[in-house]
C-alpha atoms as a PDB file:
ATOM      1  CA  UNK A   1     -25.013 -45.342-146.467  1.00  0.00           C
ATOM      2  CA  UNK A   2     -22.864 -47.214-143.655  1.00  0.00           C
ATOM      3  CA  UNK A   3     -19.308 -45.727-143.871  1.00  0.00           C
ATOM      4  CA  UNK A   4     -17.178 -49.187-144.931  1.00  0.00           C
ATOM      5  CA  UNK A   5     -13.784 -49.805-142.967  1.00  0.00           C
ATOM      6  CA  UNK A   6     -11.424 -51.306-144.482  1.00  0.00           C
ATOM      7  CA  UNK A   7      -8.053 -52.949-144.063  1.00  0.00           C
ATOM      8  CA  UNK A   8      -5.192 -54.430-146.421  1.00  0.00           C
ATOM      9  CA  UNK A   9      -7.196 -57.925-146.639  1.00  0.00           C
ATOM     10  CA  UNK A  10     -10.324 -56.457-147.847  1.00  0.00           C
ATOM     11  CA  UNK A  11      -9.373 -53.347-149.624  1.00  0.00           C
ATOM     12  CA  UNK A  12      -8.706 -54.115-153.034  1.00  0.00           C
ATOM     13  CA  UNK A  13     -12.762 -56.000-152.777  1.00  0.00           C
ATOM     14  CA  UNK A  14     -14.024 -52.957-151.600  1.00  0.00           C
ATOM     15  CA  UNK A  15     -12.133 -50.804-154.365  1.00  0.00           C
ATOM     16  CA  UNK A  16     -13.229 -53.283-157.168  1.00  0.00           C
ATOM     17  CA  UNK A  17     -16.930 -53.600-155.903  1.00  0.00           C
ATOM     18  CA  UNK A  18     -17.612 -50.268-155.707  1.00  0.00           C
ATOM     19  CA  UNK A  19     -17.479 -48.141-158.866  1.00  0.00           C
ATOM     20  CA  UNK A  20     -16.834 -44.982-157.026  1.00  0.00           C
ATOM     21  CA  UNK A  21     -14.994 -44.730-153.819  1.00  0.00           C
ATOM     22  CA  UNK A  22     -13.625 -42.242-151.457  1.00  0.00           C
ATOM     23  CA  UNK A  23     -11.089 -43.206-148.676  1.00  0.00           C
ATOM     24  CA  UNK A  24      -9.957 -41.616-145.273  1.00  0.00           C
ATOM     25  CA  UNK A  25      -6.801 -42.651-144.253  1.00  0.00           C
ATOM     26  CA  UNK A  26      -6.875 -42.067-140.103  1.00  0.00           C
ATOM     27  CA  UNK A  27      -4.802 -42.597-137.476  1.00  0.00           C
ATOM     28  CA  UNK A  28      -6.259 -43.285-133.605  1.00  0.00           C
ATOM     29  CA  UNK A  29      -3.652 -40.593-132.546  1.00  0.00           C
ATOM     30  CA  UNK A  30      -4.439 -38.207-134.756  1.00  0.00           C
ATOM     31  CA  UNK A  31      -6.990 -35.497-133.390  1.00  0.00           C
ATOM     32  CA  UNK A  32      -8.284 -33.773-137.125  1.00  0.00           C
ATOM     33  CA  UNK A  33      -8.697 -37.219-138.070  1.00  0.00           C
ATOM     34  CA  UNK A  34     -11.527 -37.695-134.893  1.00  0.00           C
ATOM     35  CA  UNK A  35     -12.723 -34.791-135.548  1.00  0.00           C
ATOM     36  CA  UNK A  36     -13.743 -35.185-139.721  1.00  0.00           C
ATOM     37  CA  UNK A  37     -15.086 -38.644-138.740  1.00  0.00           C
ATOM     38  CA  UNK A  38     -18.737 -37.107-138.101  1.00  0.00           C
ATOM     39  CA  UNK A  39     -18.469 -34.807-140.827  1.00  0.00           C
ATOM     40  CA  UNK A  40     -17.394 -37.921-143.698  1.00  0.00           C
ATOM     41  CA  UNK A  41     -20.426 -40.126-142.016  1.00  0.00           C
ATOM     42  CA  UNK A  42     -22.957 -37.173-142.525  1.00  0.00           C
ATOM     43  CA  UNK A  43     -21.620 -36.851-146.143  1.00  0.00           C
ATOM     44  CA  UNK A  44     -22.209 -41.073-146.435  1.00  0.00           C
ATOM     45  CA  UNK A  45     -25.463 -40.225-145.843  1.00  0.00           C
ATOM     46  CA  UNK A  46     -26.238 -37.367-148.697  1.00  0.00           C
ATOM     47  CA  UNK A  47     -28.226 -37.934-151.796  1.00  0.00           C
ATOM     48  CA  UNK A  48     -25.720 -36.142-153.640  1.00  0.00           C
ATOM     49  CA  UNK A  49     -23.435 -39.012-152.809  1.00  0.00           C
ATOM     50  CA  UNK A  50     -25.499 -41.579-153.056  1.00  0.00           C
ATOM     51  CA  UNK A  51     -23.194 -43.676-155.380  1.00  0.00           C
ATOM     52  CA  UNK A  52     -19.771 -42.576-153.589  1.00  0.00           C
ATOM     53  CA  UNK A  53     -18.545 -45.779-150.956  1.00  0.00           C
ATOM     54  CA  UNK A  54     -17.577 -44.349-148.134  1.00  0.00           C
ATOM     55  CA  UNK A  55     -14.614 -46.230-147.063  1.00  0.00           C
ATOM     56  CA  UNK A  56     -12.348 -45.640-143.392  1.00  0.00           C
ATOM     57  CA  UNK A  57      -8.557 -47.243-143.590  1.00  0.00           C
ATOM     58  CA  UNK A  58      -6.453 -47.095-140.796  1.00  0.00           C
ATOM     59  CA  UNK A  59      -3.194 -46.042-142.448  1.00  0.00           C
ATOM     60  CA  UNK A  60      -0.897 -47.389-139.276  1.00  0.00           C
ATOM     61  CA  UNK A  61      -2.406 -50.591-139.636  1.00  0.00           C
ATOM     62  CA  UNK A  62      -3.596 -50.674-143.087  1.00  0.00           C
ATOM     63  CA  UNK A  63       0.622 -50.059-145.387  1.00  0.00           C
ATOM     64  CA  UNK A  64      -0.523 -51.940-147.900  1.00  0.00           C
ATOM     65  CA  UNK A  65      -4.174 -49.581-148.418  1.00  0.00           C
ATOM     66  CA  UNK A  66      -1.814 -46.688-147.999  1.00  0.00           C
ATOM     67  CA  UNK A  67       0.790 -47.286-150.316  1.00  0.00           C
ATOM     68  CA  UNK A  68      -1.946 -47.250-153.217  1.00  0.00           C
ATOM     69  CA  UNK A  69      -3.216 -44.077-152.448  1.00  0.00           C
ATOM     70  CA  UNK A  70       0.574 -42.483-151.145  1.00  0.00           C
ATOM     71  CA  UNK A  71      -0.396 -40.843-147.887  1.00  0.00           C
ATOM     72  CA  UNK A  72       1.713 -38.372-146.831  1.00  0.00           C
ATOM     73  CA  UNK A  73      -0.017 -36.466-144.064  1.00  0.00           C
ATOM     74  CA  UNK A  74      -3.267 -37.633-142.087  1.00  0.00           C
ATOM     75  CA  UNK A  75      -6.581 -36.899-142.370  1.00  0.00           C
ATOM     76  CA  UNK A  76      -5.735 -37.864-146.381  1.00  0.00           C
ATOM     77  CA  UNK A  77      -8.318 -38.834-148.592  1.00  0.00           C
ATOM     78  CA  UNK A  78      -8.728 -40.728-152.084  1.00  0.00           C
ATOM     79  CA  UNK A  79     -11.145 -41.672-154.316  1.00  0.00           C
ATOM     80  CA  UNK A  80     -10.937 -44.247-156.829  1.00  0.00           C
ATOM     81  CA  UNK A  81     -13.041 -45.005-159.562  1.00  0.00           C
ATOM     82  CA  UNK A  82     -13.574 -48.202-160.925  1.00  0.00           C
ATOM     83  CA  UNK A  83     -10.656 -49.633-158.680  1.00  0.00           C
ATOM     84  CA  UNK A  84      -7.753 -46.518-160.249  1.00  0.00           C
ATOM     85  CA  UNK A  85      -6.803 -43.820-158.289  1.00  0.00           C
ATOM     86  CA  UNK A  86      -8.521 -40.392-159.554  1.00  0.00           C
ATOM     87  CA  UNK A  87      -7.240 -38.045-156.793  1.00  0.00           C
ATOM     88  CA  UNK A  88      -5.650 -37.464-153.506  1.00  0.00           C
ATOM     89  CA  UNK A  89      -6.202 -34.402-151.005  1.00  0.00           C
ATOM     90  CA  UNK A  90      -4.925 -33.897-147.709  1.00  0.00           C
ATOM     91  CA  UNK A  91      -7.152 -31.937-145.818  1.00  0.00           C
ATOM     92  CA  UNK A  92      -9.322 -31.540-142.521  1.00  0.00           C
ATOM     93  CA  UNK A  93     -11.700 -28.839-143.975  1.00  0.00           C
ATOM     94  CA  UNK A  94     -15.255 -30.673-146.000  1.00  0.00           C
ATOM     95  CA  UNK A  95     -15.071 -28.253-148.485  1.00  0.00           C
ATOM     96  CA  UNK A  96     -11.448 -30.042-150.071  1.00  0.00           C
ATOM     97  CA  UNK A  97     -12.883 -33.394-149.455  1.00  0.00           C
ATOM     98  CA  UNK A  98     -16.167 -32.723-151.071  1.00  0.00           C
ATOM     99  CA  UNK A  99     -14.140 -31.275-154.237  1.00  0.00           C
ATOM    100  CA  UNK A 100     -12.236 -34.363-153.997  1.00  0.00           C
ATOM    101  CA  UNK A 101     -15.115 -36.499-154.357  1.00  0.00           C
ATOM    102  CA  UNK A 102     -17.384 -34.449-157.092  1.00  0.00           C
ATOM    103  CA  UNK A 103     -14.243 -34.984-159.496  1.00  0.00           C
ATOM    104  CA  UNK A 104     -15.704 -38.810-159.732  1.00  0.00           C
ATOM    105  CA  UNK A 105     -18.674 -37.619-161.513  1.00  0.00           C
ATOM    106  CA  UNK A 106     -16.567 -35.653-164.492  1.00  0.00           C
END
């Protein structure tokens, strides 16, 4: 599945039309953030995840998005389900963010 990018107008949709989300927050600046981009498409695309949305915010230009989720360091990711925040991790190694993730299907 497509990664989805969000911003404040459409992110409480995408949240609310998607039972199970994860989010990275990103920055253009920020380097770990570039380089987990490949690495959270090629997880998009697993079976495993098949009914995770993949969602990219940009947190500079996204306050609202990243308010809800209370980044405090970048890459930072957060899944919701069913629109509520489960879980936040910040983290540039796959291992953290796939934890993050599997705790939507407890």
């Amino acid at each position: 599945m497509a990664v989805i990018v969000a911003t404040d107008n459409d992110f409480n949709n995408v949240l609310n039309s998607n039972q199970n989300v994860v989010v990275k927050y990103y920055a253009d600046w920020c380097g770990s953030c570039r380089l987990f981009s490949p690495k959270f498409k090629r997880m998009s695309d697993e079976e495993v995840f098949a009914n995770v949305a993949f969602v990219d915010v940009n947190a500079e230009t996204s306050p609202e998005a990243r308010k809800l989720a209370g980044v405090t360091n970048l890459p930072f990711f957060a899944v919701f389900k069913s629109g509520k925040l489960v879980d936040t991790v910040a983290a540039s190694k796959e291992e953290a963010v796939r934890d993050l993730i599997n705790k939507l299907t407890v």
